[in-house]
C-alpha atoms as a PDB file:
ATOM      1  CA  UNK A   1     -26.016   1.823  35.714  1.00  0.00           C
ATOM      2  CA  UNK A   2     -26.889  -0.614  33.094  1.00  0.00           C
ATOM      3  CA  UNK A   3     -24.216  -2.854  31.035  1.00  0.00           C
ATOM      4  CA  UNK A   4     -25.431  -1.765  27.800  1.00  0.00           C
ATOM      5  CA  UNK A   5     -25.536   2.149  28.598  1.00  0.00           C
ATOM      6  CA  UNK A   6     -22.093   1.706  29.831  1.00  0.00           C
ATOM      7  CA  UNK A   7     -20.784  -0.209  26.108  1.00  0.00           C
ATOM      8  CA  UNK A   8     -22.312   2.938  24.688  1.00  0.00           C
ATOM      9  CA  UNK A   9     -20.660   5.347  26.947  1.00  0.00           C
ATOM     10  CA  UNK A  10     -17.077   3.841  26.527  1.00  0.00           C
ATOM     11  CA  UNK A  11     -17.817   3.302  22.937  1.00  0.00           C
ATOM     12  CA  UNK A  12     -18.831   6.897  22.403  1.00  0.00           C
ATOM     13  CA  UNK A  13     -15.586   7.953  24.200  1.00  0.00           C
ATOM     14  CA  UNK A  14     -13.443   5.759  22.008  1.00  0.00           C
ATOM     15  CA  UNK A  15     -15.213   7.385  18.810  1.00  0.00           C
ATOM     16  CA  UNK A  16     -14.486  10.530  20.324  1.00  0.00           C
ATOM     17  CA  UNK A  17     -10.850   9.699  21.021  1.00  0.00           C
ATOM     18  CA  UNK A  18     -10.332   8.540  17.462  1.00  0.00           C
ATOM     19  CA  UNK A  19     -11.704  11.944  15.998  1.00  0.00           C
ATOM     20  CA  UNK A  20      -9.667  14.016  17.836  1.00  0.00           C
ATOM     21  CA  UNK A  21      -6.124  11.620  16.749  1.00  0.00           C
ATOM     22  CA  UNK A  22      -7.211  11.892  13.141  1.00  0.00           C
ATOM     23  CA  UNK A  23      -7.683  15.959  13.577  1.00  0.00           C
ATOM     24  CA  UNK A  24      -4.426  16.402  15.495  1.00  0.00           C
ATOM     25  CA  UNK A  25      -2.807  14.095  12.316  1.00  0.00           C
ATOM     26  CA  UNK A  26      -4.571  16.050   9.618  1.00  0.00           C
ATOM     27  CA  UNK A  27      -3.401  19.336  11.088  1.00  0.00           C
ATOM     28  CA  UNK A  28       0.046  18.432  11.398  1.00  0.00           C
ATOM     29  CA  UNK A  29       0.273  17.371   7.742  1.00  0.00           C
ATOM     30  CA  UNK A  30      -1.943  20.440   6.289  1.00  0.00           C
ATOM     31  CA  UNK A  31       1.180  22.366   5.152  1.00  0.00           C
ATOM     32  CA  UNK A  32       3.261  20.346   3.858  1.00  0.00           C
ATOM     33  CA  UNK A  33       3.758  19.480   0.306  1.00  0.00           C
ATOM     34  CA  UNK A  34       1.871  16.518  -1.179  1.00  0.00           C
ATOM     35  CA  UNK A  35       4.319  13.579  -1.991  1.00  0.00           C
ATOM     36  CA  UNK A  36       3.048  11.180  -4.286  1.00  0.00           C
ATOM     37  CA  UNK A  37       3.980   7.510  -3.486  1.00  0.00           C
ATOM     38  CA  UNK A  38       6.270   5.558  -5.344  1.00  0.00           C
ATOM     39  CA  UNK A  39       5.535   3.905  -8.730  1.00  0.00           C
ATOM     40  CA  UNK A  40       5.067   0.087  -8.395  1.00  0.00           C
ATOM     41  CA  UNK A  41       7.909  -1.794  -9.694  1.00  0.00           C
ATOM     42  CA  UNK A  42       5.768  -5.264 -10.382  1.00  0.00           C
ATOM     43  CA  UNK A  43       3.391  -6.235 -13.112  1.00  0.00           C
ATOM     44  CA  UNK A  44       1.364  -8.300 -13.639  1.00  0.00           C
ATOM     45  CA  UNK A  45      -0.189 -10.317 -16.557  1.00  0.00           C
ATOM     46  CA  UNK A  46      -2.681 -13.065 -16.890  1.00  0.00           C
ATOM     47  CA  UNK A  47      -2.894 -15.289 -20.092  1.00  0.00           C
ATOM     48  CA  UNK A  48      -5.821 -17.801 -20.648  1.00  0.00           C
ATOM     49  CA  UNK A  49      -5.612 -20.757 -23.077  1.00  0.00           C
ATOM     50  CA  UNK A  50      -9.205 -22.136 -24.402  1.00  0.00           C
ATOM     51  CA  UNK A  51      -9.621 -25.066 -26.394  1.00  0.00           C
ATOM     52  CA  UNK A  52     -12.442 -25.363 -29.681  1.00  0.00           C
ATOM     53  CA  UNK A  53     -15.153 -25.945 -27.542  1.00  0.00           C
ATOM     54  CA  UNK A  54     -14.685 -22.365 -25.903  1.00  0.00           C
ATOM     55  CA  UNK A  55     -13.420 -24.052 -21.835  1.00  0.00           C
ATOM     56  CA  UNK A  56     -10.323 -22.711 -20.415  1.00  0.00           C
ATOM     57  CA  UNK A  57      -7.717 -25.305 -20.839  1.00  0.00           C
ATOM     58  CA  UNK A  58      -5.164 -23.537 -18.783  1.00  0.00           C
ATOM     59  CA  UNK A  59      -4.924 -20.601 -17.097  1.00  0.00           C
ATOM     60  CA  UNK A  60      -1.081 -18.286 -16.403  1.00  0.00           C
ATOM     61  CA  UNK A  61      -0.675 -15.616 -14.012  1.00  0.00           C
ATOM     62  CA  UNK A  62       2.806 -14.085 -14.099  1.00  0.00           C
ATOM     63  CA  UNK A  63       4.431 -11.369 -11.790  1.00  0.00           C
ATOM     64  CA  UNK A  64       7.200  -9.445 -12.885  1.00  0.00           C
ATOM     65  CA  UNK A  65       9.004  -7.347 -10.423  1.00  0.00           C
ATOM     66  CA  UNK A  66      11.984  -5.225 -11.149  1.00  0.00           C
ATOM     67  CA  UNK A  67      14.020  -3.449  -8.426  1.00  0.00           C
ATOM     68  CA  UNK A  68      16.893  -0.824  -8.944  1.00  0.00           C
ATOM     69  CA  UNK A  69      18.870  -0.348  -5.920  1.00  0.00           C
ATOM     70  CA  UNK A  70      21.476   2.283  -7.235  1.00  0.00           C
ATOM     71  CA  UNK A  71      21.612   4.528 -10.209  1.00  0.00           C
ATOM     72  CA  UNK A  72      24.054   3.260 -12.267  1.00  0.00           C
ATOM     73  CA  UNK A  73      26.383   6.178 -12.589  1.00  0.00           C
ATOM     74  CA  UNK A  74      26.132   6.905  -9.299  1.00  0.00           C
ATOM     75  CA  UNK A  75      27.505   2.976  -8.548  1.00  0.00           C
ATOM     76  CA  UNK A  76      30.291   3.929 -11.143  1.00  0.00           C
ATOM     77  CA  UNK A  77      31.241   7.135  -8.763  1.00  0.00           C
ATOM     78  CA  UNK A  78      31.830   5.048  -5.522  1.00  0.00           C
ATOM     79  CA  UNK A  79      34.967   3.666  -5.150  1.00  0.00           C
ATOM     80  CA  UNK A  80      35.293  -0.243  -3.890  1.00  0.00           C
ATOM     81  CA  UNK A  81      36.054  -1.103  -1.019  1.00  0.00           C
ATOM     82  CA  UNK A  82      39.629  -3.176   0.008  1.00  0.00           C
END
């Protein structure tokens, strides 16, 4: 048997293996409700500075994130600890 019809056979069988994961993954998740992911909690903002003659001077990129690890009132219902 020849190298490169062998590459193509195990190649084939690799496609074939992937195919079959991907169907078994779709099927499992066909039923269930769709969850939409989770807003992003950065932003982002980019602020360029030109001189007279028109050439960027100096340029800002700035990345805000914000994270919220509790809800508030529900951090007001927990008791501390001693």
């Amino acid at each position: 048997m020849k190298l490169g019809l062998f590459a193509c056979i195990v190649a084939c069988v690799g496609v074939a293996h992937i195919a079959v994961l991907f169907l078994i993954s779709h099927w499992r998740t066909m039923g269930q409700p769709y969850v939409p992911p989770p807003e992003p909690t950065f932003t982002t903002a980019t602020f360029h500075f030109v001189d007279d003659k028109g050439t960027e001077v100096k340029r800002v990129k700035e990345f805000t994130v914000s994270t919220e690890f509790i809800d508030p009132e529900k951090a007001k219902a927990v008791a501390p600890k001693k």
